[in-house]
N, C-alpha and C. Protein backbone atom coordinates (compact mmCIF):
# COMPACT_ATOMS: atom_id res chain seq x y z
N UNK A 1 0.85 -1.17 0.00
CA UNK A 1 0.00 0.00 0.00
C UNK A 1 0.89 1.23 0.00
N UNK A 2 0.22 2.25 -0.72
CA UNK A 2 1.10 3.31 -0.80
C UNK A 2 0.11 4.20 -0.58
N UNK A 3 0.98 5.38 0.40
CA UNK A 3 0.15 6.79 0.99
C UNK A 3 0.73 7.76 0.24
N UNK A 4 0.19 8.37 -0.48
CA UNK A 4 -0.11 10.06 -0.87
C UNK A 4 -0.76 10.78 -0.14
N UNK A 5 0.48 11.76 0.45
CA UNK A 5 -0.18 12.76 1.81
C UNK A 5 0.43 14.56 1.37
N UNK A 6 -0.78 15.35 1.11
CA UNK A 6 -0.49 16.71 0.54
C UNK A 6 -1.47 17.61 1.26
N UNK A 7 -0.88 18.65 1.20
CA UNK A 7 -1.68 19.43 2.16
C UNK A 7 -3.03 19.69 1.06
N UNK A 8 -4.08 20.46 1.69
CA UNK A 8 -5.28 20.77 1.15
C UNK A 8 -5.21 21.60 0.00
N UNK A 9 -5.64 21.46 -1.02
CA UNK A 9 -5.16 22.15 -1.82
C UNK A 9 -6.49 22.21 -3.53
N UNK A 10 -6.79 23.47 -4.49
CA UNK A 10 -7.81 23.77 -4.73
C UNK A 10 -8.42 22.21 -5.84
N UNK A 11 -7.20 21.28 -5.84
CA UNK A 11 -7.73 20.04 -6.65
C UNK A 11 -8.63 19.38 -6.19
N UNK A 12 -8.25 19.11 -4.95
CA UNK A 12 -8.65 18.08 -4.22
C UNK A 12 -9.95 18.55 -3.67
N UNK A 13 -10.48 20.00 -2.99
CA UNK A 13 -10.85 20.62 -2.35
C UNK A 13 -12.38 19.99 -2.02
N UNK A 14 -12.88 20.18 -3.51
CA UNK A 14 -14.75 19.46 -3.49
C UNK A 14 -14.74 18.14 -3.10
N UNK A 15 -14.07 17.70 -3.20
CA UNK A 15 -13.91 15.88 -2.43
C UNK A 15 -13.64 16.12 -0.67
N UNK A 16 -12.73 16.94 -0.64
CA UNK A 16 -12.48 16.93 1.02
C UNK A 16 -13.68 17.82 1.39
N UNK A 17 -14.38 18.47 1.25
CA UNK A 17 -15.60 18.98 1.80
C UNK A 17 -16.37 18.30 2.12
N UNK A 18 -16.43 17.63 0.50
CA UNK A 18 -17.52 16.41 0.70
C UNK A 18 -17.67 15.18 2.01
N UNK A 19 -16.24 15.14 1.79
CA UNK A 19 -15.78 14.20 3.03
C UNK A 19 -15.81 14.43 4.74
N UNK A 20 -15.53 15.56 4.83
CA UNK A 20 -15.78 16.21 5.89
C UNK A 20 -16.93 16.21 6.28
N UNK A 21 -18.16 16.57 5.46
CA UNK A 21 -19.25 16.69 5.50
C UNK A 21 -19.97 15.47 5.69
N UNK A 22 -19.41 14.16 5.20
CA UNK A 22 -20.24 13.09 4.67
C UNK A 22 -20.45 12.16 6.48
N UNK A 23 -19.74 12.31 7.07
CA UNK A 23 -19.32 11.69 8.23
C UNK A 23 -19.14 12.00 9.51
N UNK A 24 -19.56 11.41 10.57
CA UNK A 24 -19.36 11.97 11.74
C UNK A 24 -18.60 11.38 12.57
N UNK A 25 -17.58 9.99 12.33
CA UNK A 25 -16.35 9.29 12.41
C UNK A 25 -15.18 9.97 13.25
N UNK A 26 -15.49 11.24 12.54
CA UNK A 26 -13.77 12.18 13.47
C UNK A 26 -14.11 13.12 13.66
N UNK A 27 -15.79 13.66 13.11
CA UNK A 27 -16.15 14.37 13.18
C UNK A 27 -17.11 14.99 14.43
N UNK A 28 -16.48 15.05 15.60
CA UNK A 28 -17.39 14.57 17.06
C UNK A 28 -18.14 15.91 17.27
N UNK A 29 -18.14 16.97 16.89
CA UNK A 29 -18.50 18.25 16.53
C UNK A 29 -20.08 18.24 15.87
N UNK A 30 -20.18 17.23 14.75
CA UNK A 30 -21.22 17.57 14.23
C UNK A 30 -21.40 18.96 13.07
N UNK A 31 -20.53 19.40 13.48
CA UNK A 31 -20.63 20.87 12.64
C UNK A 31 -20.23 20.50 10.97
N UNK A 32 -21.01 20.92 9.82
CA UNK A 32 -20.66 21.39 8.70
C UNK A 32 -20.09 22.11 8.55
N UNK A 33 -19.45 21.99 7.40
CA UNK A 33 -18.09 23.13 6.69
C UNK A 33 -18.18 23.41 4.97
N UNK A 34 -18.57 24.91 5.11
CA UNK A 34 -18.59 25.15 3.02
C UNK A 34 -17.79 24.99 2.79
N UNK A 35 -17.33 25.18 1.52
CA UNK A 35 -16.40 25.58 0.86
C UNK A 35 -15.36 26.09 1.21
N UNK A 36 -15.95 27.56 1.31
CA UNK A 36 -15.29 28.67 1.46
C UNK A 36 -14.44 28.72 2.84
N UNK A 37 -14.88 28.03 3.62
CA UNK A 37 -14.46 27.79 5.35
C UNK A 37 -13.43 26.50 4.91
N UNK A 38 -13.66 25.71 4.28
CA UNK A 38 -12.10 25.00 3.96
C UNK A 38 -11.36 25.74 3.53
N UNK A 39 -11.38 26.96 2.41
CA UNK A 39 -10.51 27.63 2.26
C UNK A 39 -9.65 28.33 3.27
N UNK A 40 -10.14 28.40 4.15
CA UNK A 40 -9.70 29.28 4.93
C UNK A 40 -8.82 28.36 6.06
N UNK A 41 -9.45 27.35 6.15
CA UNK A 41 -8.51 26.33 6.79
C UNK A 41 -7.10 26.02 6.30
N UNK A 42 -7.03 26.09 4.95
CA UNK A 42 -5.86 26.06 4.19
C UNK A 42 -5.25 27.30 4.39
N UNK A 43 -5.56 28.33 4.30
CA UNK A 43 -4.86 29.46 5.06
C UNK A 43 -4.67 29.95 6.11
N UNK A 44 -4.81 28.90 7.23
CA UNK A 44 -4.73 29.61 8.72
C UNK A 44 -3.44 29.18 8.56
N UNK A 45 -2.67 30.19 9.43
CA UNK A 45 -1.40 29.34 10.07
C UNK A 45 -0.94 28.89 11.54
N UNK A 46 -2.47 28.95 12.02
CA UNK A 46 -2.43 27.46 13.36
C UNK A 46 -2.81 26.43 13.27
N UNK A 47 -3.28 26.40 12.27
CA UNK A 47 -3.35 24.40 11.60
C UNK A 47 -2.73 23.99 10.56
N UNK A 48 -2.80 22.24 10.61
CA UNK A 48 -2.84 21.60 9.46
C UNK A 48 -3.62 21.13 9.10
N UNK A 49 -3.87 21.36 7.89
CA UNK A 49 -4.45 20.22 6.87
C UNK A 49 -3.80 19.40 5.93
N UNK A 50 -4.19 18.16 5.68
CA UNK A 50 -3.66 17.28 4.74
C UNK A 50 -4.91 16.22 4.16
N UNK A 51 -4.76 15.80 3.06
CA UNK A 51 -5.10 14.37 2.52
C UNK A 51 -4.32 13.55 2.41
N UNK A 52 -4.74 12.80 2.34
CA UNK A 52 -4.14 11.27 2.22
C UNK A 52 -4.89 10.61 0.89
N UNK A 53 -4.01 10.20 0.08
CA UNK A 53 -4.87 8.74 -0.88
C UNK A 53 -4.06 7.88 -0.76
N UNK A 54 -4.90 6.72 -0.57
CA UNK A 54 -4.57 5.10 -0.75
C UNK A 54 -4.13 4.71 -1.50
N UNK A 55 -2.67 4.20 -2.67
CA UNK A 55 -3.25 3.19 -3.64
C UNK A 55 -2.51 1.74 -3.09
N UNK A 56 -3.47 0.50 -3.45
CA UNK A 56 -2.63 -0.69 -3.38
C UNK A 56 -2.40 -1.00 -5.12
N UNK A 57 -2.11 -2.51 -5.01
CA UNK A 57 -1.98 -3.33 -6.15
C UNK A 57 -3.16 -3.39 -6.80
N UNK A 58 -4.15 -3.47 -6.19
CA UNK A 58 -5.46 -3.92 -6.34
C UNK A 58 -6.26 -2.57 -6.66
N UNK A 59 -5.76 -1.46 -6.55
CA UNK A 59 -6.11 0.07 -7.44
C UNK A 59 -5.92 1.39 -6.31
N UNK A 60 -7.11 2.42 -6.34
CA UNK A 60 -6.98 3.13 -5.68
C UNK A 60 -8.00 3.21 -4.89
N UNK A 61 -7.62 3.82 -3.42
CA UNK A 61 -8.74 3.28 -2.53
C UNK A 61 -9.61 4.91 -2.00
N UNK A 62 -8.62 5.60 -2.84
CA UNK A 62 -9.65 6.85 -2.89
C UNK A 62 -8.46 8.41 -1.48
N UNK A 63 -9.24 9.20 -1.15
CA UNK A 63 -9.10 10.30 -0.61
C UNK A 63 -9.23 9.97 1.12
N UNK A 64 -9.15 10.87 1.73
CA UNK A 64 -9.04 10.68 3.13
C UNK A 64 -8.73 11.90 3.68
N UNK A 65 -9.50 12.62 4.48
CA UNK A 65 -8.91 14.25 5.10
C UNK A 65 -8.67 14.36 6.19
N UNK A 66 -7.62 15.31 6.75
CA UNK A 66 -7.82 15.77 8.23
C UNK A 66 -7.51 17.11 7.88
N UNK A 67 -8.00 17.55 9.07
CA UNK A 67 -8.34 18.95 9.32
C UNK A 67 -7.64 19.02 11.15
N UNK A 68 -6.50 20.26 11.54
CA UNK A 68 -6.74 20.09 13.09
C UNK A 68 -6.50 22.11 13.10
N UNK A 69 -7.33 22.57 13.71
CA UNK A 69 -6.79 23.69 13.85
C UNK A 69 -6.59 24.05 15.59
């Protein structure tokens, strides 16, 4: 298995929203996040953000976000 890990960035962006949004897993808050408020997460400079993608042999297992501010 191989990890691809990059900070947040405007490619990826509509998938990690989505993701953020889709789940309440890490998400113990409950709170939604637009767009525009990920943007801004990518520009604070008291957090990180990153993705992660999966790939194995067997293909790609897709996206993965964190957010910590």
């Amino acid at each position: 298995m191989r990890a691809i890990c990059r900070q947040f960035d405007s490619v990826g962006r509509p998938r990690i929203t989505q993701l953020i949004n889709k789940t309440n897993q890490f998400n113990l808050t409950a709170r939604r996040y637009t767009e525009s408020e990920v943007i801004e997460f990518e520009n604070a400079i008291s957090g990180l953000t990153v993705h992660v993608r999966l790939i194995d042999r067997f293909g790609d297992n897709g996206l993965n976000s964190r957010c910590d501010l």
